[in-house]
C-alpha atoms as a PDB file:
ATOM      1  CA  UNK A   1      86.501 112.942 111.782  1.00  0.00           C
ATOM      2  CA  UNK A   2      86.320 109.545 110.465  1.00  0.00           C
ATOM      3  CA  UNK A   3      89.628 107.420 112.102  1.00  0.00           C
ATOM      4  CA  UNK A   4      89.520 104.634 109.333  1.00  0.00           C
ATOM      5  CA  UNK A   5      90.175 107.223 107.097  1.00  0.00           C
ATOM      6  CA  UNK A   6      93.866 107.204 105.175  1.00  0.00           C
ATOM      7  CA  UNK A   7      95.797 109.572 102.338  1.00  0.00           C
ATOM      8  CA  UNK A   8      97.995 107.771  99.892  1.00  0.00           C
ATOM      9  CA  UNK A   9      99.618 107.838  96.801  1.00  0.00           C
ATOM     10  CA  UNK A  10      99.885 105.778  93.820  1.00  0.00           C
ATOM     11  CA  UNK A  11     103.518 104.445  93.006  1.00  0.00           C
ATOM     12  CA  UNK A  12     103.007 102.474  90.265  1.00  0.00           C
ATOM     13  CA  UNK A  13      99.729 102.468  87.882  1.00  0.00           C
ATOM     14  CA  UNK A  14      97.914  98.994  88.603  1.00  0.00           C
ATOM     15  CA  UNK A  15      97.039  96.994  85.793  1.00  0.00           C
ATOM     16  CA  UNK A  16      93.295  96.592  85.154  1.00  0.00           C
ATOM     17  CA  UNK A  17      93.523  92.809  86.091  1.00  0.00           C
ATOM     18  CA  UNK A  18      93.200  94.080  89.435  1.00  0.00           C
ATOM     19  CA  UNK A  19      90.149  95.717  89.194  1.00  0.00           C
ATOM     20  CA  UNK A  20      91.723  98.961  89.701  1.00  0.00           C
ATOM     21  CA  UNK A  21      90.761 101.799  87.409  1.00  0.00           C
ATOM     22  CA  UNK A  22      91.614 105.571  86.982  1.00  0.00           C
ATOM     23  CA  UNK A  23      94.718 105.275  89.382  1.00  0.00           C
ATOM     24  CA  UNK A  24      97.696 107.703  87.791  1.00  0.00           C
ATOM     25  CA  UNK A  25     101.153 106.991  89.581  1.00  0.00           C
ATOM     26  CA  UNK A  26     102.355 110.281  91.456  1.00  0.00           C
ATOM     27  CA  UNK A  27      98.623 111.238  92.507  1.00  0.00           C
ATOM     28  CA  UNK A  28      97.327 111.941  95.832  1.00  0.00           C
ATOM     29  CA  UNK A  29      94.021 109.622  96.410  1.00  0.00           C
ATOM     30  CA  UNK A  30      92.235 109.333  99.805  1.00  0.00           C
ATOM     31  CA  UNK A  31      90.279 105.855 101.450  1.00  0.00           C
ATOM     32  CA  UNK A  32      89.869 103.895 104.301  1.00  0.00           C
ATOM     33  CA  UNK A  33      91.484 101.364 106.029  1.00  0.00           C
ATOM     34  CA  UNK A  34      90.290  99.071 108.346  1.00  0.00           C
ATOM     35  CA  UNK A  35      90.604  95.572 109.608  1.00  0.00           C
ATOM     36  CA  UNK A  36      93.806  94.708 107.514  1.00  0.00           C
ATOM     37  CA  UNK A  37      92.001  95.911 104.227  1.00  0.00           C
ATOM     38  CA  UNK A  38      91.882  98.881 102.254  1.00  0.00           C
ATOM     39  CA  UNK A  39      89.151 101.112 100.678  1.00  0.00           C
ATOM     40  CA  UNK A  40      90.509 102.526  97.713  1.00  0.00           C
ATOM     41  CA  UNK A  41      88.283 104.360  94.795  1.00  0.00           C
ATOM     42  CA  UNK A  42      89.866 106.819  91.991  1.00  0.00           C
ATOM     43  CA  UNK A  43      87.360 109.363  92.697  1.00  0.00           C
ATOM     44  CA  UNK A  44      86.588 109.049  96.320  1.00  0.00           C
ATOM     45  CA  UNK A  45      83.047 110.629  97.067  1.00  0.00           C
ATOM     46  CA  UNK A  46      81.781 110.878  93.621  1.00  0.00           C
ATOM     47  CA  UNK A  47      79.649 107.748  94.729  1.00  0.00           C
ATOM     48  CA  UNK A  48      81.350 105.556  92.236  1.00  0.00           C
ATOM     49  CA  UNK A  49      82.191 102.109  93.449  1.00  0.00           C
ATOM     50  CA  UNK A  50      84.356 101.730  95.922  1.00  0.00           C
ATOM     51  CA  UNK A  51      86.919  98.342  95.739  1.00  0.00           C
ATOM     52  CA  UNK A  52      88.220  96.846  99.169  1.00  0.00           C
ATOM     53  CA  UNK A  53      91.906  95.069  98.858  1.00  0.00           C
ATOM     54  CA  UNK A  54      94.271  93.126 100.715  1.00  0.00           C
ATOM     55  CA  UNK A  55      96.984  95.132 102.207  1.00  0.00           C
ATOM     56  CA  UNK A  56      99.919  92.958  99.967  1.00  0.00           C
ATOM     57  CA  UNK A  57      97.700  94.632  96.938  1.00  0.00           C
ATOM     58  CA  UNK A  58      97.705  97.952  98.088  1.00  0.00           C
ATOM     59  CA  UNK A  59     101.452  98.122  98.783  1.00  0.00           C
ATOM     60  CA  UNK A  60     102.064  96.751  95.650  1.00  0.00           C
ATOM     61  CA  UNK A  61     100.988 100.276  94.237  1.00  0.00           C
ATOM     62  CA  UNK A  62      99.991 102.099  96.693  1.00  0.00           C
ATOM     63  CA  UNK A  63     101.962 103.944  99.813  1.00  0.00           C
ATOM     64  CA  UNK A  64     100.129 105.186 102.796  1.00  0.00           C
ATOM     65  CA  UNK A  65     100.666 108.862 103.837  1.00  0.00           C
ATOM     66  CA  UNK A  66     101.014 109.549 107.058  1.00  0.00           C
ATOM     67  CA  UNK A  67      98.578 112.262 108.695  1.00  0.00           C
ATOM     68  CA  UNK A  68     101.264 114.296 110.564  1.00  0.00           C
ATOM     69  CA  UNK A  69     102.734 114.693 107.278  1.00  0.00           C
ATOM     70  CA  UNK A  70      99.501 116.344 105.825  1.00  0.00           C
ATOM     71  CA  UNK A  71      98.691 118.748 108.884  1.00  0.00           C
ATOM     72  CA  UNK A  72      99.898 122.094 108.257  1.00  0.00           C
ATOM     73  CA  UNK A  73     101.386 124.859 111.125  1.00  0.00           C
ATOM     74  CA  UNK A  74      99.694 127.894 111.226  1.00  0.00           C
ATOM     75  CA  UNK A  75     101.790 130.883 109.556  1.00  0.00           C
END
């Protein structure tokens, strides 16, 4: 299990100035975060580049998931 690792989704679509491509607001994206920074990529794991932001960036279109939220109870 890797800790660093975070699920969030995209609020509003950043502008390319940013660097960020391929984000659509209202999808689900997964990272890491680590250090006060944040991993973000599109396509995490397709081995595309990955681009590493400050945390005022990433909550200016991003919000973090929390993991409790994501685990599911048994039926």
């Amino acid at each position: 299990m890797d800790r660093y690792k975070i699920v969030f989704v995209c609020r509003e679509t950043p502008n390319s100035i940013e660097g960020l491509k391929g984000f659509s607001k209202g999808e689900y994206y997964e990272g890491r975060s680590f250090n006060g920074l944040y991993e973000v990529n599109a396509k995490w794991g397709s081995g595309a580049e990955s681009k590493l932001i400050s945390k005022k960036l990433f909550d200016d279109y991003f919000e973090l998931i929390e993991n409790e939220s994501l685990v599911k109870t048994p039926a």
